[in-house]
PDB file of N, CA and C in Angstrom:
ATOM      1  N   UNK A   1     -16.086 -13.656   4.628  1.00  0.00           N
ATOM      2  CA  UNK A   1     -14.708 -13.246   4.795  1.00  0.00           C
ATOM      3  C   UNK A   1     -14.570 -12.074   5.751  1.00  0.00           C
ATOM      4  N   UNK A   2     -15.642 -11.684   6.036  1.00  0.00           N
ATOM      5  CA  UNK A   2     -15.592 -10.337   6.906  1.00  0.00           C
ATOM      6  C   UNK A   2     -14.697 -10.401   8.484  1.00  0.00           C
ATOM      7  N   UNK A   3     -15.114 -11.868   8.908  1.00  0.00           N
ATOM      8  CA  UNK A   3     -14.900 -12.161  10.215  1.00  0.00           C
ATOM      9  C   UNK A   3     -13.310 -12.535   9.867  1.00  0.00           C
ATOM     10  N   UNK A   4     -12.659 -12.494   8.821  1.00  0.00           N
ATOM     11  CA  UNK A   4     -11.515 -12.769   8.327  1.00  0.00           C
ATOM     12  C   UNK A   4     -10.358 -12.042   8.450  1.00  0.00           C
ATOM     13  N   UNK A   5      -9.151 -12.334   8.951  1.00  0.00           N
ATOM     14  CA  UNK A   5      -7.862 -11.441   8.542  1.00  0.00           C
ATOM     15  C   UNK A   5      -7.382 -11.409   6.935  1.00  0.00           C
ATOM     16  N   UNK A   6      -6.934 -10.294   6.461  1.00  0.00           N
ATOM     17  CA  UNK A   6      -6.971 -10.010   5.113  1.00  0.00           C
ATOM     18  C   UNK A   6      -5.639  -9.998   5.075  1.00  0.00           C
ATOM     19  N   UNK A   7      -4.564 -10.453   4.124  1.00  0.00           N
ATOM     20  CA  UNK A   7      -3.438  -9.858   3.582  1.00  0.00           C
ATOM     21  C   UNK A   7      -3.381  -9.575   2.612  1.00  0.00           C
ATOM     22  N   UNK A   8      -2.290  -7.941   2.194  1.00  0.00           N
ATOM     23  CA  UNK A   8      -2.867  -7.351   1.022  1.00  0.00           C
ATOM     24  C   UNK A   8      -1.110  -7.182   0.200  1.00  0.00           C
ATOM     25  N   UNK A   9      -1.440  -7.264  -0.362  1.00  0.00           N
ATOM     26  CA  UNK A   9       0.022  -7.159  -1.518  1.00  0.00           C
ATOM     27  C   UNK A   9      -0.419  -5.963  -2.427  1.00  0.00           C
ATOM     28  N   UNK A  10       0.365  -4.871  -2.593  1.00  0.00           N
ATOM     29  CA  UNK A  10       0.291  -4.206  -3.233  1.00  0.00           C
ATOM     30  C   UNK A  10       1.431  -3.606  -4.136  1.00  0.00           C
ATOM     31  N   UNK A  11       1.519  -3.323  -5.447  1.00  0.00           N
ATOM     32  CA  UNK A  11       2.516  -3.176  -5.486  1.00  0.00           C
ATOM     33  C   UNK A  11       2.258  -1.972  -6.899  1.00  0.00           C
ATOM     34  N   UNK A  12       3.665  -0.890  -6.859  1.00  0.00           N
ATOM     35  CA  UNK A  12       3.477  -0.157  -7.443  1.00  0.00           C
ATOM     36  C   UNK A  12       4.362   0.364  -8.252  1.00  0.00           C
ATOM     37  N   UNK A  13       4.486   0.796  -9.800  1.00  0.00           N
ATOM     38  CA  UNK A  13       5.655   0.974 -10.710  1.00  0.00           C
ATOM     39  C   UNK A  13       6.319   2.650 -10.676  1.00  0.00           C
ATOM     40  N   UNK A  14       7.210   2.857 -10.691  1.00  0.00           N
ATOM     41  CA  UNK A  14       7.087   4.428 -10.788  1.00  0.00           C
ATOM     42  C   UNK A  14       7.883   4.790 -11.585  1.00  0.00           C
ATOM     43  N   UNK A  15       7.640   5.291 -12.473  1.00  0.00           N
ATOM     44  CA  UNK A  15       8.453   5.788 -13.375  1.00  0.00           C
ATOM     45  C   UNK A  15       9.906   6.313 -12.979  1.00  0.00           C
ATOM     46  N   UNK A  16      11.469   5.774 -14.080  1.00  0.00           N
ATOM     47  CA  UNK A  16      12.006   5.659 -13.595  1.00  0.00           C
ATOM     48  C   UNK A  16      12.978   7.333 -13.186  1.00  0.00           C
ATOM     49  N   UNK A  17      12.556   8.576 -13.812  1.00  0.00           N
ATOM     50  CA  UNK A  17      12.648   9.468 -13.014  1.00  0.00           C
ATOM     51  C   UNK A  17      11.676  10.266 -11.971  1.00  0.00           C
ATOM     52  N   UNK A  18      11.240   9.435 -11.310  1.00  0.00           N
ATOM     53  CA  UNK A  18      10.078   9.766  -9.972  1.00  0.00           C
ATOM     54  C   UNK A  18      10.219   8.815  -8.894  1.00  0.00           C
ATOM     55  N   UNK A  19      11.125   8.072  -9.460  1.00  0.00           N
ATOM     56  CA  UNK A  19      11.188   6.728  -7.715  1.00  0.00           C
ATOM     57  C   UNK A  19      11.865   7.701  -6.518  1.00  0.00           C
ATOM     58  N   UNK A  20      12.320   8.926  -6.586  1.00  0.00           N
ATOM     59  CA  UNK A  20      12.390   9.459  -5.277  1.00  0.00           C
ATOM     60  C   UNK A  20      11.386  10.087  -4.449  1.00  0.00           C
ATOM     61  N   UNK A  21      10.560  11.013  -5.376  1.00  0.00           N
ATOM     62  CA  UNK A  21       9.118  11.582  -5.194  1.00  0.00           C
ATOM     63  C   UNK A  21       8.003   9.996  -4.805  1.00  0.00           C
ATOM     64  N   UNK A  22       7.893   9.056  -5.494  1.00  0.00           N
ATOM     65  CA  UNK A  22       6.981   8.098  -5.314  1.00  0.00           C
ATOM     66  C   UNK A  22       7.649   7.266  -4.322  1.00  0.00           C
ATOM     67  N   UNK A  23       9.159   7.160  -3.508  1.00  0.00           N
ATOM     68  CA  UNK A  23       9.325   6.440  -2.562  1.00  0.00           C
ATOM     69  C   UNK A  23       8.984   7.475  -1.330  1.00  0.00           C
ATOM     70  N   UNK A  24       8.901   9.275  -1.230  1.00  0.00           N
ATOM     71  CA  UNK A  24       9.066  10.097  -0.017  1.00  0.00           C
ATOM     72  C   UNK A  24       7.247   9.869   0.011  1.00  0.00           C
ATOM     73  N   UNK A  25       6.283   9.893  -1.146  1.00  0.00           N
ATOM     74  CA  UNK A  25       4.945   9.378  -0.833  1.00  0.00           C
ATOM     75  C   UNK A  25       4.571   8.658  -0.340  1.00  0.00           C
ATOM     76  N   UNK A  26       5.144   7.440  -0.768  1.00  0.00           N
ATOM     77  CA  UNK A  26       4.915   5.976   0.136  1.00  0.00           C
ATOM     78  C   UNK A  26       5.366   5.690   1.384  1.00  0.00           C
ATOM     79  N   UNK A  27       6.630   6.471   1.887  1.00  0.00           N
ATOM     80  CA  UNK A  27       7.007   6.221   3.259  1.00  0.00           C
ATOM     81  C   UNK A  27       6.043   7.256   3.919  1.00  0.00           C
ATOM     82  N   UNK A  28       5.256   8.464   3.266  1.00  0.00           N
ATOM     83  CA  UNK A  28       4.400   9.019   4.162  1.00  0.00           C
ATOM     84  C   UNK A  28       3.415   8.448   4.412  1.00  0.00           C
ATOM     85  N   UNK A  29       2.975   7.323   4.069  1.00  0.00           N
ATOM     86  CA  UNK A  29       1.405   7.280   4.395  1.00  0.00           C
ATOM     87  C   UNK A  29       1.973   5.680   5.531  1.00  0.00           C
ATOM     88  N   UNK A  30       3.249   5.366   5.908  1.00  0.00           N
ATOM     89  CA  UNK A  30       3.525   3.862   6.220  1.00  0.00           C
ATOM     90  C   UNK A  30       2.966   4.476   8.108  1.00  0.00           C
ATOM     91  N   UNK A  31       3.541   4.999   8.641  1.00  0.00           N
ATOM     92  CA  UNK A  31       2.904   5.123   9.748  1.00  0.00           C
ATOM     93  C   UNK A  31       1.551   5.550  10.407  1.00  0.00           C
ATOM     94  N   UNK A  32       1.189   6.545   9.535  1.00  0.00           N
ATOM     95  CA  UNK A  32      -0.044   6.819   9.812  1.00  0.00           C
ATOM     96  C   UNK A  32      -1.266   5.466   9.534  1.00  0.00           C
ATOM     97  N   UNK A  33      -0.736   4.989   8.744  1.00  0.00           N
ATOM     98  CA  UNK A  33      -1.034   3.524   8.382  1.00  0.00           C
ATOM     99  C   UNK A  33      -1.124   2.398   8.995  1.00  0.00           C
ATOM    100  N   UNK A  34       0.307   1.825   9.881  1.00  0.00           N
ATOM    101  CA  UNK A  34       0.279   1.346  10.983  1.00  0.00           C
ATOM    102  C   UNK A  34      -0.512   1.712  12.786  1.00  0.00           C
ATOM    103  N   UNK A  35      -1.081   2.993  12.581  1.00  0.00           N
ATOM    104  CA  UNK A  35      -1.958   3.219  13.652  1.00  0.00           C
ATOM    105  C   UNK A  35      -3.252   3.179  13.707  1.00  0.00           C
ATOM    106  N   UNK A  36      -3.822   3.133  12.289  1.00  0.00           N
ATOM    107  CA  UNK A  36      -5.148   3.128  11.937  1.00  0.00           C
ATOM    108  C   UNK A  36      -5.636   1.872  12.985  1.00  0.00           C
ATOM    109  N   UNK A  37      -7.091   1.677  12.954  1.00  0.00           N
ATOM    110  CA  UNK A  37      -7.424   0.638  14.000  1.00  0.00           C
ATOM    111  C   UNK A  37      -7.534  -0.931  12.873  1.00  0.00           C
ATOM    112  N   UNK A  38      -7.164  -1.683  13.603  1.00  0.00           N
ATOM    113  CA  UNK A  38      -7.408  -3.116  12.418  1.00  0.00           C
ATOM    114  C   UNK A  38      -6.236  -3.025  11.776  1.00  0.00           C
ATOM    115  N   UNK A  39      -5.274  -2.511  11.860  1.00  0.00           N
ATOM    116  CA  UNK A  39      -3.903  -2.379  10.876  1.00  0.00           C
ATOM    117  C   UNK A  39      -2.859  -3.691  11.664  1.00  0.00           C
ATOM    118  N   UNK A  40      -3.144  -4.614  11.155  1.00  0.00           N
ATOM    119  CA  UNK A  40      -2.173  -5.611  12.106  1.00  0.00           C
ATOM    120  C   UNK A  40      -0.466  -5.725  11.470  1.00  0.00           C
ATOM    121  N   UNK A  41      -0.229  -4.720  10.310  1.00  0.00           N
ATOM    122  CA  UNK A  41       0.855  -4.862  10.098  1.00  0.00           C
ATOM    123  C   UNK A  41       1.260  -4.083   8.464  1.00  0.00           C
ATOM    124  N   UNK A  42       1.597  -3.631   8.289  1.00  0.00           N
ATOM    125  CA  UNK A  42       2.084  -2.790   7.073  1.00  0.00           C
ATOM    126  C   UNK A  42       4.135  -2.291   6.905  1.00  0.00           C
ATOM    127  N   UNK A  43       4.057  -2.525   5.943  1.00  0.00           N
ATOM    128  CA  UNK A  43       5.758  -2.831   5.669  1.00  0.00           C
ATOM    129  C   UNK A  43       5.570  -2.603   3.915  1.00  0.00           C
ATOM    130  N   UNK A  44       6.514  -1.282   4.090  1.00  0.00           N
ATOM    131  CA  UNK A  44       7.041  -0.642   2.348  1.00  0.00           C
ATOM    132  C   UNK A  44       8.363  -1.029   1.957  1.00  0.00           C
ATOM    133  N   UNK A  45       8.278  -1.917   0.687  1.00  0.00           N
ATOM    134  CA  UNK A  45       9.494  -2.793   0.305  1.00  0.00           C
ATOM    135  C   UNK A  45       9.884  -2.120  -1.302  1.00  0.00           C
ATOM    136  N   UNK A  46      11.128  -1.723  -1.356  1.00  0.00           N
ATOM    137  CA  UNK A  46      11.726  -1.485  -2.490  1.00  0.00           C
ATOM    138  C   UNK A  46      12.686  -2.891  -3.331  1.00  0.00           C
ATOM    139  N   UNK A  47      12.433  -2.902  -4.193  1.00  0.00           N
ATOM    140  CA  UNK A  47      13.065  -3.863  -5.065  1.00  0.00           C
ATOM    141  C   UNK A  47      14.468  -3.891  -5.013  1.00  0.00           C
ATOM    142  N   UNK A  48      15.705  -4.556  -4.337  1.00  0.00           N
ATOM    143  CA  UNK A  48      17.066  -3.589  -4.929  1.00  0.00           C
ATOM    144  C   UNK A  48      17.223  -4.318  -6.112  1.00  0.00           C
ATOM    145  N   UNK A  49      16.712  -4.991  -7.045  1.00  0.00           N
ATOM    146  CA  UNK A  49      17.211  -4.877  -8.534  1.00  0.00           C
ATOM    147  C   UNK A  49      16.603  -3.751  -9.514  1.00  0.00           C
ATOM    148  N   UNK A  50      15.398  -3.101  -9.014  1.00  0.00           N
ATOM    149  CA  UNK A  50      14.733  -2.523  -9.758  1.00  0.00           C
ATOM    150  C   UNK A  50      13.887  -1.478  -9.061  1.00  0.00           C
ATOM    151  N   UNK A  51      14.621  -0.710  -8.678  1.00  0.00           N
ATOM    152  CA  UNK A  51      14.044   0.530  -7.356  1.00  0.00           C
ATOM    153  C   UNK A  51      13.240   1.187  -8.491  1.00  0.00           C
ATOM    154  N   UNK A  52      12.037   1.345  -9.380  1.00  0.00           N
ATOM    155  CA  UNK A  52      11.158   1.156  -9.762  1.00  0.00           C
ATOM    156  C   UNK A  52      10.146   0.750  -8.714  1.00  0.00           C
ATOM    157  N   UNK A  53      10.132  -0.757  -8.449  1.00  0.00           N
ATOM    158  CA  UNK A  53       9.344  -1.421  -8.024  1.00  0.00           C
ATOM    159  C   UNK A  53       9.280  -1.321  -6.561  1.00  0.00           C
ATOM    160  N   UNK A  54       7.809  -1.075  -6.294  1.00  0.00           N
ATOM    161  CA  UNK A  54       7.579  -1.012  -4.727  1.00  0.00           C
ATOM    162  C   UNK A  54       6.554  -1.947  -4.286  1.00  0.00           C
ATOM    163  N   UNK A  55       6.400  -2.240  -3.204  1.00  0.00           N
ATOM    164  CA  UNK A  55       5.432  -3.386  -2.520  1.00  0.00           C
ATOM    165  C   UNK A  55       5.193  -3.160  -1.363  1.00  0.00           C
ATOM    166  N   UNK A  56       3.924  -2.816  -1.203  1.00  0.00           N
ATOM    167  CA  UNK A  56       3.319  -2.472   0.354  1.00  0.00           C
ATOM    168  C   UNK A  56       2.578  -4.443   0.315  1.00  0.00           C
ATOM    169  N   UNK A  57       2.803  -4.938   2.266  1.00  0.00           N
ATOM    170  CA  UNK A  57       2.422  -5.947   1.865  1.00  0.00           C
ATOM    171  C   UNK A  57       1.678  -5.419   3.735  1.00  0.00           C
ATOM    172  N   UNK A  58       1.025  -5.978   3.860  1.00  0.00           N
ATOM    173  CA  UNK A  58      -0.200  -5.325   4.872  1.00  0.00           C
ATOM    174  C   UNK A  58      -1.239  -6.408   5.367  1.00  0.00           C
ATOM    175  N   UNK A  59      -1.420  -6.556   6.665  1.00  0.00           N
ATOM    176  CA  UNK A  59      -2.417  -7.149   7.156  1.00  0.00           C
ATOM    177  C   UNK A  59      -3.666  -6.570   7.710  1.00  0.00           C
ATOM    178  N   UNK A  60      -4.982  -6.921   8.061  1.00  0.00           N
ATOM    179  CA  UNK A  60      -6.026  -6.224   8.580  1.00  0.00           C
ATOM    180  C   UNK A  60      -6.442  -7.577   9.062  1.00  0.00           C
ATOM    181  N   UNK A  61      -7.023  -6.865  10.250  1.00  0.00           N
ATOM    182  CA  UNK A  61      -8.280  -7.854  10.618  1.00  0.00           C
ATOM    183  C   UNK A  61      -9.595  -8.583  10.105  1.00  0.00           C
ATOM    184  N   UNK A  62      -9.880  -7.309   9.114  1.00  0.00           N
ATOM    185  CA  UNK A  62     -10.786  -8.100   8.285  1.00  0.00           C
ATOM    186  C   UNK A  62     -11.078  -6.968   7.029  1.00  0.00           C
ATOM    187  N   UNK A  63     -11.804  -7.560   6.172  1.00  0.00           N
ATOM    188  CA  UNK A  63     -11.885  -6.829   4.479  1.00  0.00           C
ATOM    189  C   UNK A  63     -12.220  -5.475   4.839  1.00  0.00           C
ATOM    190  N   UNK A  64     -13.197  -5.401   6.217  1.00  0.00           N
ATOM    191  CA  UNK A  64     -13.684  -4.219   6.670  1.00  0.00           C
ATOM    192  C   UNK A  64     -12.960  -3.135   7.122  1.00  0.00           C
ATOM    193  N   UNK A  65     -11.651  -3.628   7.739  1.00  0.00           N
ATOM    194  CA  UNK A  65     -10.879  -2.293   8.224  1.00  0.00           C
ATOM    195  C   UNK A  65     -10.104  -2.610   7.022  1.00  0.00           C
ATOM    196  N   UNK A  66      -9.300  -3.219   5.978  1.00  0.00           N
ATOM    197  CA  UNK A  66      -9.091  -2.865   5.103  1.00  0.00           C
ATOM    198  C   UNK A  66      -9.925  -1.698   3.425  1.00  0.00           C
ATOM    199  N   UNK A  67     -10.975  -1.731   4.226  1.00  0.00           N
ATOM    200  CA  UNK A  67     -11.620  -0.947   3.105  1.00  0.00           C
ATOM    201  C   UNK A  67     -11.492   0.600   3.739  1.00  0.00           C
ATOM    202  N   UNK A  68     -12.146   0.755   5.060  1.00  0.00           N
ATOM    203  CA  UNK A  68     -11.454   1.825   5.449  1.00  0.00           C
ATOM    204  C   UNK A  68     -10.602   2.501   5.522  1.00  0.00           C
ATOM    205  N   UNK A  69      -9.296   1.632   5.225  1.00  0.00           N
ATOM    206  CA  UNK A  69      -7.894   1.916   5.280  1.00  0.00           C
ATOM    207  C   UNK A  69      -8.080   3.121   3.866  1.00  0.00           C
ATOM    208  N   UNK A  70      -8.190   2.101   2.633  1.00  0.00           N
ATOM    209  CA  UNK A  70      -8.239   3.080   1.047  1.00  0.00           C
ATOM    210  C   UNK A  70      -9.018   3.920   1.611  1.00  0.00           C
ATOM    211  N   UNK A  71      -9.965   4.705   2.243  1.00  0.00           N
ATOM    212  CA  UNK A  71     -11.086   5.507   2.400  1.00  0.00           C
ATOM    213  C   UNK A  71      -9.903   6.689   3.556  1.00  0.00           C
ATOM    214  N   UNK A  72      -9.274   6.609   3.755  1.00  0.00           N
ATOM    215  CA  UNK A  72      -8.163   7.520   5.044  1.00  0.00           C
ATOM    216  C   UNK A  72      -7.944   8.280   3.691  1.00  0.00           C
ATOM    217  N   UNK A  73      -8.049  10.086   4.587  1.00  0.00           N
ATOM    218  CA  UNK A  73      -7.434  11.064   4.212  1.00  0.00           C
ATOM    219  C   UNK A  73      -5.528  10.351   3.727  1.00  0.00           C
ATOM    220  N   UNK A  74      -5.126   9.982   4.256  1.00  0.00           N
ATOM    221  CA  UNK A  74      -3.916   9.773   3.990  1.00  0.00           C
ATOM    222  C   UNK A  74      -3.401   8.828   2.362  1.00  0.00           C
ATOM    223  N   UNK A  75      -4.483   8.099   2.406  1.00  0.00           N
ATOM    224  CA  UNK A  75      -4.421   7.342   1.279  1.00  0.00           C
ATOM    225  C   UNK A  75      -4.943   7.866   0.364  1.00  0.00           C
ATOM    226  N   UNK A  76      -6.228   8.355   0.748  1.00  0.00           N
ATOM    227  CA  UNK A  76      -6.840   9.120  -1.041  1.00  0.00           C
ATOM    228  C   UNK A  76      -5.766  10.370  -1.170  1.00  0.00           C
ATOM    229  N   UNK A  77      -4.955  10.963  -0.440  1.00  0.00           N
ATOM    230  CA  UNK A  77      -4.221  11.781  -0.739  1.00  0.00           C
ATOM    231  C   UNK A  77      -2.686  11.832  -1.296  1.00  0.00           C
ATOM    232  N   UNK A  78      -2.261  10.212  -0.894  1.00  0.00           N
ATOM    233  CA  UNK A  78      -1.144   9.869  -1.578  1.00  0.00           C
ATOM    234  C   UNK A  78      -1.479   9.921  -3.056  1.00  0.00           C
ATOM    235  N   UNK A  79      -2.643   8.738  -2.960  1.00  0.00           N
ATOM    236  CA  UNK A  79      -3.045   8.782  -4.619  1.00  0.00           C
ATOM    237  C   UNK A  79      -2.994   9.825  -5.625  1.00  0.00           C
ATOM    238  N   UNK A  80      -3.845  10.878  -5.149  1.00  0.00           N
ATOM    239  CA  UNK A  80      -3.678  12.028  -5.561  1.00  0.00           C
ATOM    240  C   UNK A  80      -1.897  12.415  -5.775  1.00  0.00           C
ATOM    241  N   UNK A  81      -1.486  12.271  -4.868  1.00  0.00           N
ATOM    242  CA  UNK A  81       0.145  13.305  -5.538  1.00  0.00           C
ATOM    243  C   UNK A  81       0.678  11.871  -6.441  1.00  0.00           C
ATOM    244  N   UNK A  82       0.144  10.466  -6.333  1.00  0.00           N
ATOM    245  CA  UNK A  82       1.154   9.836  -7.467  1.00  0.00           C
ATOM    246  C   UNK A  82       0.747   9.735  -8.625  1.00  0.00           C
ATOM    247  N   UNK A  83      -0.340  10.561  -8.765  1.00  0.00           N
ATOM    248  CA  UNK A  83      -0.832  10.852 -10.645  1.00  0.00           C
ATOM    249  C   UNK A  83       0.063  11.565 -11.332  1.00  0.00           C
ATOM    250  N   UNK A  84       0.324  10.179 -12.338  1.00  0.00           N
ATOM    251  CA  UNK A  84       1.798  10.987 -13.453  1.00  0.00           C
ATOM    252  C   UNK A  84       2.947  10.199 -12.756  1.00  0.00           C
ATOM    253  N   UNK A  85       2.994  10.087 -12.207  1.00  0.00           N
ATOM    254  CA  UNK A  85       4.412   9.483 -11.048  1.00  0.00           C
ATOM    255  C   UNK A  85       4.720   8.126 -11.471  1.00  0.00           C
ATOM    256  N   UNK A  86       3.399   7.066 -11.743  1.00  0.00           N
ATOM    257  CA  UNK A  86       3.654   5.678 -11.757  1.00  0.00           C
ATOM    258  C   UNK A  86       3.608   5.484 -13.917  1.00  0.00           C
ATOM    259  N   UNK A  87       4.188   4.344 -13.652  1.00  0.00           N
ATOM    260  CA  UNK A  87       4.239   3.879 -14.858  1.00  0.00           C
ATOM    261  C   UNK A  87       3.191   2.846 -15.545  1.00  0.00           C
ATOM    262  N   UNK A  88       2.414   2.605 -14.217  1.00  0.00           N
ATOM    263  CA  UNK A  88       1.393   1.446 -14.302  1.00  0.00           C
ATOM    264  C   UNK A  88       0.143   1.951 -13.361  1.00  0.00           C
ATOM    265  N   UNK A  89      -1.053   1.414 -13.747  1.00  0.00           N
ATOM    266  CA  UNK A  89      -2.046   1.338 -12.353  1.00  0.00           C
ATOM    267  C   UNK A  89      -1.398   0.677 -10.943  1.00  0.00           C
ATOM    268  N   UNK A  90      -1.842   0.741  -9.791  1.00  0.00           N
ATOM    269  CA  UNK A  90      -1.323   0.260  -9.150  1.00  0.00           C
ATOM    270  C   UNK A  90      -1.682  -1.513  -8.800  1.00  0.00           C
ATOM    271  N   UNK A  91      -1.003  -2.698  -8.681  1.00  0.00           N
ATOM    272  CA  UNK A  91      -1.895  -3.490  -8.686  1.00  0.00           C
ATOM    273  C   UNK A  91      -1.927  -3.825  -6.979  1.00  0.00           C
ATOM    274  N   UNK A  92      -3.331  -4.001  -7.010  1.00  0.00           N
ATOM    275  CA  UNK A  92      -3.510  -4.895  -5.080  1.00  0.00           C
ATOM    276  C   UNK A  92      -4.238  -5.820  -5.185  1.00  0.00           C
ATOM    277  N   UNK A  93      -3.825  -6.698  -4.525  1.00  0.00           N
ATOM    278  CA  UNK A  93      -3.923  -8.239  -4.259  1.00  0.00           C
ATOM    279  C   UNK A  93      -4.741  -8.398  -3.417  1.00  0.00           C
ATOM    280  N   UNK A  94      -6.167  -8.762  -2.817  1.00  0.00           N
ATOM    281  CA  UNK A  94      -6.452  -9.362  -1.504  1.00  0.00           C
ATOM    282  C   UNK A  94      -6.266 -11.009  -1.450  1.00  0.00           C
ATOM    283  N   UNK A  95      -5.335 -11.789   0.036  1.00  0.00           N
ATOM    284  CA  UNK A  95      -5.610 -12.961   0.052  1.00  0.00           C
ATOM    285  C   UNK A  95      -5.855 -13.131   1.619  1.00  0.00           C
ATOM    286  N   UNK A  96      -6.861 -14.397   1.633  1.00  0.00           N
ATOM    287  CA  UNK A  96      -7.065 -14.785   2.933  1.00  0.00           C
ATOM    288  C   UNK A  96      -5.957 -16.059   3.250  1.00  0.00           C
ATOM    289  N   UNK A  97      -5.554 -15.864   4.379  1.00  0.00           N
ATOM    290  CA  UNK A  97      -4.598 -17.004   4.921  1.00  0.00           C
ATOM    291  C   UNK A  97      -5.216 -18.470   5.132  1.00  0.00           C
ATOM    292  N   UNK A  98      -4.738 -19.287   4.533  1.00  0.00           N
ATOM    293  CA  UNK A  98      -5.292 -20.454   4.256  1.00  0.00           C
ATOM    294  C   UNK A  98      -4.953 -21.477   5.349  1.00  0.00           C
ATOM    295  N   UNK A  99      -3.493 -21.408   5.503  1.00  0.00           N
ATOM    296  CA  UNK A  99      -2.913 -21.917   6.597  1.00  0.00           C
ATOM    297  C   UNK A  99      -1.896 -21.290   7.360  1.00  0.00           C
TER     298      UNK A  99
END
């Protein structure tokens, strides 16, 4: 799968007095994100029935620059400020495009 493009679904709960703090986190890490190398596409989606719910949905070139991606100052550091913030672990999805 290495030689593979990855799409990643991620999605995250936030407790429902912190969805302003856990949406100004998540829009920080969306550009620095989109420049990383292998980043073929990243897009932060709010629920409008349930602004709770967030969904980063993200492409890479392969599992490899997606692993790097979690390994960015920017990401281990979001993580860090959304402890306490979410209502859930966060869940992420890897799928390879089939067709």
């Amino acid at each position: 799968m290495s030689n593979m493009s990855l799409r990643v679904i991620a999605r995250v709960a936030a407790k429902a007095d912190s969805v302003e703090q856990v949406r100004a986190i998540l829009m920080g890490v969306v550009e620095p994100t989109r420049r990383e190398p292998g980043c073929l596409g990243y897009q932060l989606l709010q629920n409008q029935a349930d602004p709770t719910d967030f969904t980063c949905v993200e492409e890479w070139v392969s599992a490899a620059a997606e692993r790097s991606h979690v390994a960015t100052p920017h990401i281990s550091g979001a993580l860090r400020q959304l402890l306490g913030l979410l209502a859930a672990e966060p869940d992420v999805r890897r799928y390879t495009v089939l067709k």
